[in-house]
PDB file of N, CA and C in Angstrom:
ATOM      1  N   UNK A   1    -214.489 -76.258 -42.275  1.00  0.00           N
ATOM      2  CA  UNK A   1    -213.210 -76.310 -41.599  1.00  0.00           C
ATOM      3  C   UNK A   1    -213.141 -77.572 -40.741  1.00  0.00           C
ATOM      4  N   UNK A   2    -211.818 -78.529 -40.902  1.00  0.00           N
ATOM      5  CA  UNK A   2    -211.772 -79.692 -39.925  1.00  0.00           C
ATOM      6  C   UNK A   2    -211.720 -79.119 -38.489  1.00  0.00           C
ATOM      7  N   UNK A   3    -212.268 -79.466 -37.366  1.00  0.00           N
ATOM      8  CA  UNK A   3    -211.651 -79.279 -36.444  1.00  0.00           C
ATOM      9  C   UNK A   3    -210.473 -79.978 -35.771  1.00  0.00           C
ATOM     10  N   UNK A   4    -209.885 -78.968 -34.794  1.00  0.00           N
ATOM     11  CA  UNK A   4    -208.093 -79.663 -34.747  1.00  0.00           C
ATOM     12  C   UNK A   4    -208.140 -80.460 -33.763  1.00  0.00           C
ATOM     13  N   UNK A   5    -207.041 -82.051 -33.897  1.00  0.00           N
ATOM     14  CA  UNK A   5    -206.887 -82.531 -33.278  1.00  0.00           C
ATOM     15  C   UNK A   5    -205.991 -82.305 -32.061  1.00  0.00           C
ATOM     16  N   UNK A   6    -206.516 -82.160 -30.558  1.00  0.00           N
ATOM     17  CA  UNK A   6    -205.597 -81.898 -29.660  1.00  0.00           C
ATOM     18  C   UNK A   6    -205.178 -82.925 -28.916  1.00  0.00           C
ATOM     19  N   UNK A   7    -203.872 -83.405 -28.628  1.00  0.00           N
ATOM     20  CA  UNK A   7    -203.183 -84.187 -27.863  1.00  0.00           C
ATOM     21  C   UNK A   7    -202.989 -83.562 -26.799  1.00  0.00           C
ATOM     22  N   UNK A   8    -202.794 -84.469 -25.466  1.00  0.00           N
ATOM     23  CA  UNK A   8    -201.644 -83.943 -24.103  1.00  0.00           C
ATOM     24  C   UNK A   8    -200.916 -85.243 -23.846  1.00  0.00           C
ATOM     25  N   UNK A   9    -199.614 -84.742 -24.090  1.00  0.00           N
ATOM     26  CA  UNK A   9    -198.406 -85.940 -23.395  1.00  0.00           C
ATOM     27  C   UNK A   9    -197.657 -85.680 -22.416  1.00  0.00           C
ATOM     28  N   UNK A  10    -198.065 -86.843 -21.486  1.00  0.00           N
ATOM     29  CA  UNK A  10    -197.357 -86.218 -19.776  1.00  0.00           C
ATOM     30  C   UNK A  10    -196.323 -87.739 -20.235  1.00  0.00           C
ATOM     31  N   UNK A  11    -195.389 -86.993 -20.489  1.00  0.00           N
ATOM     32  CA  UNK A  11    -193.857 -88.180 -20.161  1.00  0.00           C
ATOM     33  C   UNK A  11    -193.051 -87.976 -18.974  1.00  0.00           C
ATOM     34  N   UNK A  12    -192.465 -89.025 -18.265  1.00  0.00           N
ATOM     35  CA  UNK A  12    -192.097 -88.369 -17.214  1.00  0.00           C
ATOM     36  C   UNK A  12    -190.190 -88.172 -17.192  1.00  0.00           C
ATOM     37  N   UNK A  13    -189.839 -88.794 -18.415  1.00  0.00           N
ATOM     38  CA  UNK A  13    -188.494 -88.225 -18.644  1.00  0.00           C
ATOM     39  C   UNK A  13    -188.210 -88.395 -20.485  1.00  0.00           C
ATOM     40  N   UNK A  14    -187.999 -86.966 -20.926  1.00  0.00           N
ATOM     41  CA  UNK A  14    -187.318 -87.482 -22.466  1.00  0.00           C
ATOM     42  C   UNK A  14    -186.341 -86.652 -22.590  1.00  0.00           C
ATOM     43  N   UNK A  15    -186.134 -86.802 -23.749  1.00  0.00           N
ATOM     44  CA  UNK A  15    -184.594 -85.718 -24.477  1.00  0.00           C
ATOM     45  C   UNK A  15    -184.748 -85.600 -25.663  1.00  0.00           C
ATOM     46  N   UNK A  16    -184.488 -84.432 -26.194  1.00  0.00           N
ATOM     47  CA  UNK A  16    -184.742 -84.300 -27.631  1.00  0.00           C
ATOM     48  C   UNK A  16    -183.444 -83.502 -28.212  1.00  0.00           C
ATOM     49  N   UNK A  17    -182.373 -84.484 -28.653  1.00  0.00           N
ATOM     50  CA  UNK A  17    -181.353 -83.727 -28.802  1.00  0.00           C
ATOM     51  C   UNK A  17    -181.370 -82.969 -29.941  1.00  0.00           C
ATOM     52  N   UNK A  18    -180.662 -81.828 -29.688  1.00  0.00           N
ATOM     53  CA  UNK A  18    -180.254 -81.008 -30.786  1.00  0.00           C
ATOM     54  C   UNK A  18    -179.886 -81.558 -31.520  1.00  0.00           C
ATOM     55  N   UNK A  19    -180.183 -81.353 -32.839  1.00  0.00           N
ATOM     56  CA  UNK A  19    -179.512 -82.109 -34.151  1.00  0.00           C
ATOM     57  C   UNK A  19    -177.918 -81.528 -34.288  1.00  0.00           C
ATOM     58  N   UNK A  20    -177.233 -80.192 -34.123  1.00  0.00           N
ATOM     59  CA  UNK A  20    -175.831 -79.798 -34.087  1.00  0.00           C
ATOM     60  C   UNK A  20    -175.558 -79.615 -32.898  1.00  0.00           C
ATOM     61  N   UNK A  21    -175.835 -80.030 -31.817  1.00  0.00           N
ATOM     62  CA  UNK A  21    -175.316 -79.905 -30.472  1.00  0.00           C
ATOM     63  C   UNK A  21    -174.248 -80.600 -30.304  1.00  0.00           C
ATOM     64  N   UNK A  22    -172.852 -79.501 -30.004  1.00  0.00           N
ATOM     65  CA  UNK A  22    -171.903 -80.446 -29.595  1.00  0.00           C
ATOM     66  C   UNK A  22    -171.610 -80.751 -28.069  1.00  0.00           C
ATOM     67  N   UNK A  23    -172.848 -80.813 -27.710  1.00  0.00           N
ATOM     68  CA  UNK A  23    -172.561 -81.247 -26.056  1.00  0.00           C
ATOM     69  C   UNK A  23    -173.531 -82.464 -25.728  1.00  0.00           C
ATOM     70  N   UNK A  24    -173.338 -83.402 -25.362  1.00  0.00           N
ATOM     71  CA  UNK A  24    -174.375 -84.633 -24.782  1.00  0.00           C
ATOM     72  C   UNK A  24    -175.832 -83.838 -24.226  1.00  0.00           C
ATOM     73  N   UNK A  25    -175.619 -83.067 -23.470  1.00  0.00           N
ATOM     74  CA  UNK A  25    -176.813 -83.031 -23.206  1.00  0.00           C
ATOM     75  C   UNK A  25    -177.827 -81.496 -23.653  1.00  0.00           C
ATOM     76  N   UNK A  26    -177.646 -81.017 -25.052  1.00  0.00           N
ATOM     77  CA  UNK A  26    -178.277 -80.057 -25.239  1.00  0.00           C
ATOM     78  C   UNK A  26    -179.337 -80.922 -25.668  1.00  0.00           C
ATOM     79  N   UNK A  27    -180.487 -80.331 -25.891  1.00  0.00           N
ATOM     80  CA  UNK A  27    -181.978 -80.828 -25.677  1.00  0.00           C
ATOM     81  C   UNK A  27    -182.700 -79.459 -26.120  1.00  0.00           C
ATOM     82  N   UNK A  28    -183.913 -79.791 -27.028  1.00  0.00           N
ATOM     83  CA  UNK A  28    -184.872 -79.038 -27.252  1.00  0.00           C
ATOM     84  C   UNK A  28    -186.072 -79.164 -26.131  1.00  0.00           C
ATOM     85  N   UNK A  29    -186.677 -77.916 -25.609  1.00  0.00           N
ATOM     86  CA  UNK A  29    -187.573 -78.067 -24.755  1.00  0.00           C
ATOM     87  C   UNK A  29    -188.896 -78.900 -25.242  1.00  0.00           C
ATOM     88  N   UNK A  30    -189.075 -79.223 -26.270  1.00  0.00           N
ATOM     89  CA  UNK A  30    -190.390 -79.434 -27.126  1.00  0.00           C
ATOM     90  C   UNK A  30    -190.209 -80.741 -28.343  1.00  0.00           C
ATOM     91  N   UNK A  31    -190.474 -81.348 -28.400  1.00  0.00           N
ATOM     92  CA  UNK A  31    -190.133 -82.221 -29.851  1.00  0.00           C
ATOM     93  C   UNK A  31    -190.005 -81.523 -30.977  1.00  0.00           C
ATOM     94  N   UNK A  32    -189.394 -82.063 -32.129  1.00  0.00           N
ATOM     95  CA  UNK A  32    -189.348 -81.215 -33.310  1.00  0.00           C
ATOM     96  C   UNK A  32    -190.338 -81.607 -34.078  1.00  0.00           C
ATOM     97  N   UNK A  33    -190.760 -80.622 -34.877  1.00  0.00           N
ATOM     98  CA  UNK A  33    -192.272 -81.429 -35.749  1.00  0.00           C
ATOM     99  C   UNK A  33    -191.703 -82.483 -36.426  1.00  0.00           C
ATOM    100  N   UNK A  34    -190.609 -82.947 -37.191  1.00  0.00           N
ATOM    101  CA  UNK A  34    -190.632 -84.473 -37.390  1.00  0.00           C
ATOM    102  C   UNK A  34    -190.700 -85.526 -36.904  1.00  0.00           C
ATOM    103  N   UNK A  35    -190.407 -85.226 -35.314  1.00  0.00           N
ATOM    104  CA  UNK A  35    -190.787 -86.357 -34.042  1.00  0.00           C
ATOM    105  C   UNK A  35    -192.340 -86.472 -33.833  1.00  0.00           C
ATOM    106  N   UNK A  36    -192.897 -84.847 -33.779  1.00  0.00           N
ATOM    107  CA  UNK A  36    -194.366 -85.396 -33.459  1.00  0.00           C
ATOM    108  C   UNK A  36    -194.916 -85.632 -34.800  1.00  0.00           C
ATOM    109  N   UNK A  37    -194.484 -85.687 -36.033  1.00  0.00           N
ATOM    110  CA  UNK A  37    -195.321 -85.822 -37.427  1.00  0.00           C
ATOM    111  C   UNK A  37    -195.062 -87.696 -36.965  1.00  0.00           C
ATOM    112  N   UNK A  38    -193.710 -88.165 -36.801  1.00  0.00           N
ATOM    113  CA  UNK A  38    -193.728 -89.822 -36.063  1.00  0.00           C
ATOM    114  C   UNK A  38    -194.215 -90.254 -35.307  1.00  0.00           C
ATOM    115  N   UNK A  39    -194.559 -89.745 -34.499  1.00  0.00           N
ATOM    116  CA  UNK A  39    -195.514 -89.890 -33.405  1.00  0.00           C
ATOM    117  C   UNK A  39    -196.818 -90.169 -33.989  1.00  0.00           C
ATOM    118  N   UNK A  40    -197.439 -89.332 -34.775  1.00  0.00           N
ATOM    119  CA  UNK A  40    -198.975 -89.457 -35.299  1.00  0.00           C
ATOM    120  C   UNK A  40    -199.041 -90.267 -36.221  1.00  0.00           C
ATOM    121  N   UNK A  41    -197.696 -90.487 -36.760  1.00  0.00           N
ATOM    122  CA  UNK A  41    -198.150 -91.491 -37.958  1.00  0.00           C
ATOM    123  C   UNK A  41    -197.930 -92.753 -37.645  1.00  0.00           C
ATOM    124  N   UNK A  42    -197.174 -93.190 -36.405  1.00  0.00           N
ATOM    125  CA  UNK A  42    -197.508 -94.283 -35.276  1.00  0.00           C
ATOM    126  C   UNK A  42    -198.896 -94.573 -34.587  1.00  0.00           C
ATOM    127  N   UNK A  43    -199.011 -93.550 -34.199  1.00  0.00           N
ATOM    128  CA  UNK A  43    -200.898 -93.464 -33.459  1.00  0.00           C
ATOM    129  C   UNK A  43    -201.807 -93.951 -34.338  1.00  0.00           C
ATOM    130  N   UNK A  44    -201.432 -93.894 -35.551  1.00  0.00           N
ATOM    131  CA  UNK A  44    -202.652 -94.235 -36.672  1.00  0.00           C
ATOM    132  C   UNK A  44    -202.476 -95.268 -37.247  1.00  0.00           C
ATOM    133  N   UNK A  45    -201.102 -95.672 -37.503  1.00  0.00           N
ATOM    134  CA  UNK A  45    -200.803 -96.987 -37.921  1.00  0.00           C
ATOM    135  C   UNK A  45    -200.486 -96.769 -39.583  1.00  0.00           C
ATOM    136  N   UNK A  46    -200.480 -95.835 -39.202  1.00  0.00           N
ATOM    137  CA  UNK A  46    -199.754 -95.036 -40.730  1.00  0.00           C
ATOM    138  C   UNK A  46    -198.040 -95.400 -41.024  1.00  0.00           C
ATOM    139  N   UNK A  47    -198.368 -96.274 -42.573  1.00  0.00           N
ATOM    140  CA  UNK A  47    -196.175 -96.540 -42.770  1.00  0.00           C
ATOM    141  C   UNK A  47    -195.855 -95.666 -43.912  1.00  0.00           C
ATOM    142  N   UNK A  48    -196.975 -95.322 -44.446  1.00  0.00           N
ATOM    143  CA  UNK A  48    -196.319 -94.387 -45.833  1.00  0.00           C
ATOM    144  C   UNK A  48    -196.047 -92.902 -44.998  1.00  0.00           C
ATOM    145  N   UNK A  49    -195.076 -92.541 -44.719  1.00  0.00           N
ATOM    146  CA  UNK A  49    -194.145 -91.145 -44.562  1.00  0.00           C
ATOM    147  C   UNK A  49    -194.969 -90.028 -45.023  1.00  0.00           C
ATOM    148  N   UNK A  50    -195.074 -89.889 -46.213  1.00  0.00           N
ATOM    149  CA  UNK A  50    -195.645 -88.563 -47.228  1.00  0.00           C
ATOM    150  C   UNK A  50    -196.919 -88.843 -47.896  1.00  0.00           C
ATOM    151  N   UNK A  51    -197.567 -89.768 -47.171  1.00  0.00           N
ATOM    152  CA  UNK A  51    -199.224 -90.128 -47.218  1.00  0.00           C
ATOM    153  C   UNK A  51    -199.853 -88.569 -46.780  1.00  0.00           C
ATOM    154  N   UNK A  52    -199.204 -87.949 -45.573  1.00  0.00           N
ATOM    155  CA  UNK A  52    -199.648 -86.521 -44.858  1.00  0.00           C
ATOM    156  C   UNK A  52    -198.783 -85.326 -44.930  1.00  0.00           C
ATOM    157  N   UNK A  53    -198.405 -85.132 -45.774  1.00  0.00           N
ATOM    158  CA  UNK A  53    -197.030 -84.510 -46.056  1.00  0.00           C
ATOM    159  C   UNK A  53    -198.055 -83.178 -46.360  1.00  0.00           C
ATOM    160  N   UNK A  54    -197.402 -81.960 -45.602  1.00  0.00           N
ATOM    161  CA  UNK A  54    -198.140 -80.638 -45.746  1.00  0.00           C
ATOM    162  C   UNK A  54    -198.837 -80.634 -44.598  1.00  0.00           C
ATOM    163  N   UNK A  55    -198.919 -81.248 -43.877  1.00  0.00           N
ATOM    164  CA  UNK A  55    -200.105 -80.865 -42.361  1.00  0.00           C
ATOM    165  C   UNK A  55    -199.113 -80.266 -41.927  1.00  0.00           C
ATOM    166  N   UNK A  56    -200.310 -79.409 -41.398  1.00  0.00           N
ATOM    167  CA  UNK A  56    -199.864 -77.976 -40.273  1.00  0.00           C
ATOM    168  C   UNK A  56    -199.534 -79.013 -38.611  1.00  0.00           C
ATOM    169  N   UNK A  57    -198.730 -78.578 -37.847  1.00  0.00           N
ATOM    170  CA  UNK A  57    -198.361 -79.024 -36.641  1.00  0.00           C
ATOM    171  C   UNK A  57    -198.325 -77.627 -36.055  1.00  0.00           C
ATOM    172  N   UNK A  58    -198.967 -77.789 -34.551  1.00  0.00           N
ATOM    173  CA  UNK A  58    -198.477 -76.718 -33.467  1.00  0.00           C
ATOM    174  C   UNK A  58    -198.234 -77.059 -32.036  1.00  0.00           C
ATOM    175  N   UNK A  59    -197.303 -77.121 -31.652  1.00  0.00           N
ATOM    176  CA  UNK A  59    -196.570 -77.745 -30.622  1.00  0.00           C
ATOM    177  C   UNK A  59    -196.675 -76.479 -29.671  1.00  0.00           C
ATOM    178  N   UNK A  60    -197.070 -77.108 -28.547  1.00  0.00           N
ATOM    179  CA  UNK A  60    -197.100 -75.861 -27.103  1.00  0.00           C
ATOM    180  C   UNK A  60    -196.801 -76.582 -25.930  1.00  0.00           C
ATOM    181  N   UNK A  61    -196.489 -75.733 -24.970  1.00  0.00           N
ATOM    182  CA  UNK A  61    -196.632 -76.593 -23.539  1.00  0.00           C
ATOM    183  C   UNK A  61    -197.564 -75.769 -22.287  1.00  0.00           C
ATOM    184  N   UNK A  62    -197.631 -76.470 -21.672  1.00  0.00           N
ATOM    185  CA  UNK A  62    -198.622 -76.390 -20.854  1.00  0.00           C
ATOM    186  C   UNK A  62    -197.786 -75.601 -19.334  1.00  0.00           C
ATOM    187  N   UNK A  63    -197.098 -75.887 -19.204  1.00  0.00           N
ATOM    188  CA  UNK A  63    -195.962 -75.478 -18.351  1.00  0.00           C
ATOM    189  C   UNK A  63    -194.452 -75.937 -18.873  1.00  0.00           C
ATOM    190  N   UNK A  64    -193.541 -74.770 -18.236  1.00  0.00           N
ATOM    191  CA  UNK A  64    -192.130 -75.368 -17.992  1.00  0.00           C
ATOM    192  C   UNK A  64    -191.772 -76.838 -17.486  1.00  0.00           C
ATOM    193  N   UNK A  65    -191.260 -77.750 -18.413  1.00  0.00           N
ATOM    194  CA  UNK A  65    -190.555 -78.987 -17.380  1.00  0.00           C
ATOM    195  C   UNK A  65    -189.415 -78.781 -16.260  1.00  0.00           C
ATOM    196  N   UNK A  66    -189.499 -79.397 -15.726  1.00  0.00           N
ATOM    197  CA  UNK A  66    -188.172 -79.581 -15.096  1.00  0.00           C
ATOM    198  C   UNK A  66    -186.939 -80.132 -15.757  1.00  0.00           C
ATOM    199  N   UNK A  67    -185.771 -79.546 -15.111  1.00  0.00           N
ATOM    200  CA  UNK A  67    -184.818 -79.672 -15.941  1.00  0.00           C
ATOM    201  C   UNK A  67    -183.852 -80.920 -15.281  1.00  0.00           C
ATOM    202  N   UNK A  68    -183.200 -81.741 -15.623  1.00  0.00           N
ATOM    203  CA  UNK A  68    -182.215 -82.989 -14.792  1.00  0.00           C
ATOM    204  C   UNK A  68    -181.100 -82.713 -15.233  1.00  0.00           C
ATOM    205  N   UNK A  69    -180.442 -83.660 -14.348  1.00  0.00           N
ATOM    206  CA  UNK A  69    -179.054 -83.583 -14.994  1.00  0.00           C
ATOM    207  C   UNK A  69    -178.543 -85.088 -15.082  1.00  0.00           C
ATOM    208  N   UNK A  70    -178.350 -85.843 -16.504  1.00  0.00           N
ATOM    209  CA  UNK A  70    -177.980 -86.943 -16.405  1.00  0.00           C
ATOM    210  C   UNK A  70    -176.285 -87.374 -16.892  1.00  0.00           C
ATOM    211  N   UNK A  71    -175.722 -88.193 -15.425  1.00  0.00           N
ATOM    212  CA  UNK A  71    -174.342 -88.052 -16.079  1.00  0.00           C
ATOM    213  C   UNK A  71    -173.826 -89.519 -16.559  1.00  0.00           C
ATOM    214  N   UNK A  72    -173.075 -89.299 -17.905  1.00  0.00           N
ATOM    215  CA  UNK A  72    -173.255 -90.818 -18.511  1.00  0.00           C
ATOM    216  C   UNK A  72    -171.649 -90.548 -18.779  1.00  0.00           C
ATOM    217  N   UNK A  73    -171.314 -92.256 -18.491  1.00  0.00           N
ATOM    218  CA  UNK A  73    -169.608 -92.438 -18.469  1.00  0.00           C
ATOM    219  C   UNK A  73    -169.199 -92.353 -20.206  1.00  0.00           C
ATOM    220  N   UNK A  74    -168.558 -91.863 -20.604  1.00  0.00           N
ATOM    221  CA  UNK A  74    -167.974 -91.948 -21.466  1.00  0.00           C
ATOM    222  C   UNK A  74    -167.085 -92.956 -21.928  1.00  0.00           C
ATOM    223  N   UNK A  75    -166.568 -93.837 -23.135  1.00  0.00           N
ATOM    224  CA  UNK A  75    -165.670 -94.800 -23.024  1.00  0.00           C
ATOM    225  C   UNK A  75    -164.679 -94.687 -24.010  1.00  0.00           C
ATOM    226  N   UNK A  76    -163.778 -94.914 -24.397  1.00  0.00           N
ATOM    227  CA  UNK A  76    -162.509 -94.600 -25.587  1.00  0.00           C
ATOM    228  C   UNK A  76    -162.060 -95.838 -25.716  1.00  0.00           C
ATOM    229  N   UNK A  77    -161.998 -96.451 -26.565  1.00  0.00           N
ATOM    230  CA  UNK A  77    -161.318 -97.634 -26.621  1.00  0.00           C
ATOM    231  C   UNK A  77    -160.320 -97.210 -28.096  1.00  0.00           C
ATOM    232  N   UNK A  78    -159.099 -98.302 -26.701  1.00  0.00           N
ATOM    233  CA  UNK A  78    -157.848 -98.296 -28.186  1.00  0.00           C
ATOM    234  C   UNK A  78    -157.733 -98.970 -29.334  1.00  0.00           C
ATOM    235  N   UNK A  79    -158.666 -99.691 -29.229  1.00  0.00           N
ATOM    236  CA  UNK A  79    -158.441-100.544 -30.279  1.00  0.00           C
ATOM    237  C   UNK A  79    -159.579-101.257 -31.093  1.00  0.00           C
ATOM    238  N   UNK A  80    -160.089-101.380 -32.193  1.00  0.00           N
ATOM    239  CA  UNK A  80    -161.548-101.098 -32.719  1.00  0.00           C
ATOM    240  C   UNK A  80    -161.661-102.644 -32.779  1.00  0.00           C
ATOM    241  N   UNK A  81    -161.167-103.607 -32.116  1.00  0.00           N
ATOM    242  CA  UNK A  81    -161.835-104.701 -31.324  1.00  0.00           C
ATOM    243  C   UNK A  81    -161.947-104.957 -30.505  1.00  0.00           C
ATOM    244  N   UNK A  82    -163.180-105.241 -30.130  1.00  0.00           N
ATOM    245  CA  UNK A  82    -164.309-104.386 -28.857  1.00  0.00           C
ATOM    246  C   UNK A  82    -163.707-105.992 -28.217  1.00  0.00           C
ATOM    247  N   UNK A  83    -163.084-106.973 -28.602  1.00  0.00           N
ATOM    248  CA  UNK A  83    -162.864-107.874 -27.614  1.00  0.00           C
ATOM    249  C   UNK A  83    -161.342-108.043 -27.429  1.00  0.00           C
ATOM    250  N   UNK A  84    -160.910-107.430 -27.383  1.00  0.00           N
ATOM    251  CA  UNK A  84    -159.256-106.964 -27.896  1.00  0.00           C
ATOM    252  C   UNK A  84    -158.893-106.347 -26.210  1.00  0.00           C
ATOM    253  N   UNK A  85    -157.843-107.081 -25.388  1.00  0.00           N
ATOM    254  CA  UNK A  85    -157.533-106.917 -24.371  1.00  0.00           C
ATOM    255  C   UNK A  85    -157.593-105.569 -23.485  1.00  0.00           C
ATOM    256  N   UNK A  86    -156.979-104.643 -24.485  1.00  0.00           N
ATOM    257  CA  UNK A  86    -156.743-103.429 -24.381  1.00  0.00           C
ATOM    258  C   UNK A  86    -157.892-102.884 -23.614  1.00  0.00           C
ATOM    259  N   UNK A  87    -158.975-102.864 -24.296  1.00  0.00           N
ATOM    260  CA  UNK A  87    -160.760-102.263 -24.198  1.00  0.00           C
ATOM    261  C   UNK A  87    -161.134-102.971 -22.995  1.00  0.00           C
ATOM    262  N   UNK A  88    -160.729-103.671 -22.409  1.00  0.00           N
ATOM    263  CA  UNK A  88    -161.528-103.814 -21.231  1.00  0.00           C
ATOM    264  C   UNK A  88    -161.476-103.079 -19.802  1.00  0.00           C
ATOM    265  N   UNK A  89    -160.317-102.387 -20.041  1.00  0.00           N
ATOM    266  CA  UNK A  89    -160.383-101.255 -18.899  1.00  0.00           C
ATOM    267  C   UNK A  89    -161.311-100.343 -18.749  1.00  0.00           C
TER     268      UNK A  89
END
């Protein structure tokens, strides 16, 4: 039997948005295993994708994070040239 590789990642701010969230700031508490399967295949220096395709992942936490609240301006522009008088309000 291999023994398992264990990571700990102390980040001190992320977001992991919901893939159908229709609100800015819904967020998964945890990465999704395709973030941390990117993650490891960064760490290793790994570019082929499905070189590891079938590894088991188990994602836990160690404690609850804290939760923030980040508020970001929204912008609408009238007119889909971004240098177009209108848009600069």
């Amino acid at each position: 039997m291999i023994a398992p590789l264990i990571l700990y990642l102390d980040v001190p701010f992320t977001t992991f948005r919901e893939s159908y969230a229709r609100e800015i700031g819904k967020t998964y508490p945890v990465p999704p295993p395709a973030t941390v399967y990117g993650m490891l295949l960064s760490l290793v220096g790994e570019t082929n994708v499905y070189r590891h395709c079938g590894v088991e992942l188990a994602i836990a936490m160690l404690s609850s994070p804290k939760k923030s609240r980040v508020l970001r301006q929204m912008r609408r522009f009238k007119n889909a040239d971004f240098s177009h008088p209108a848009c600069s309000s």
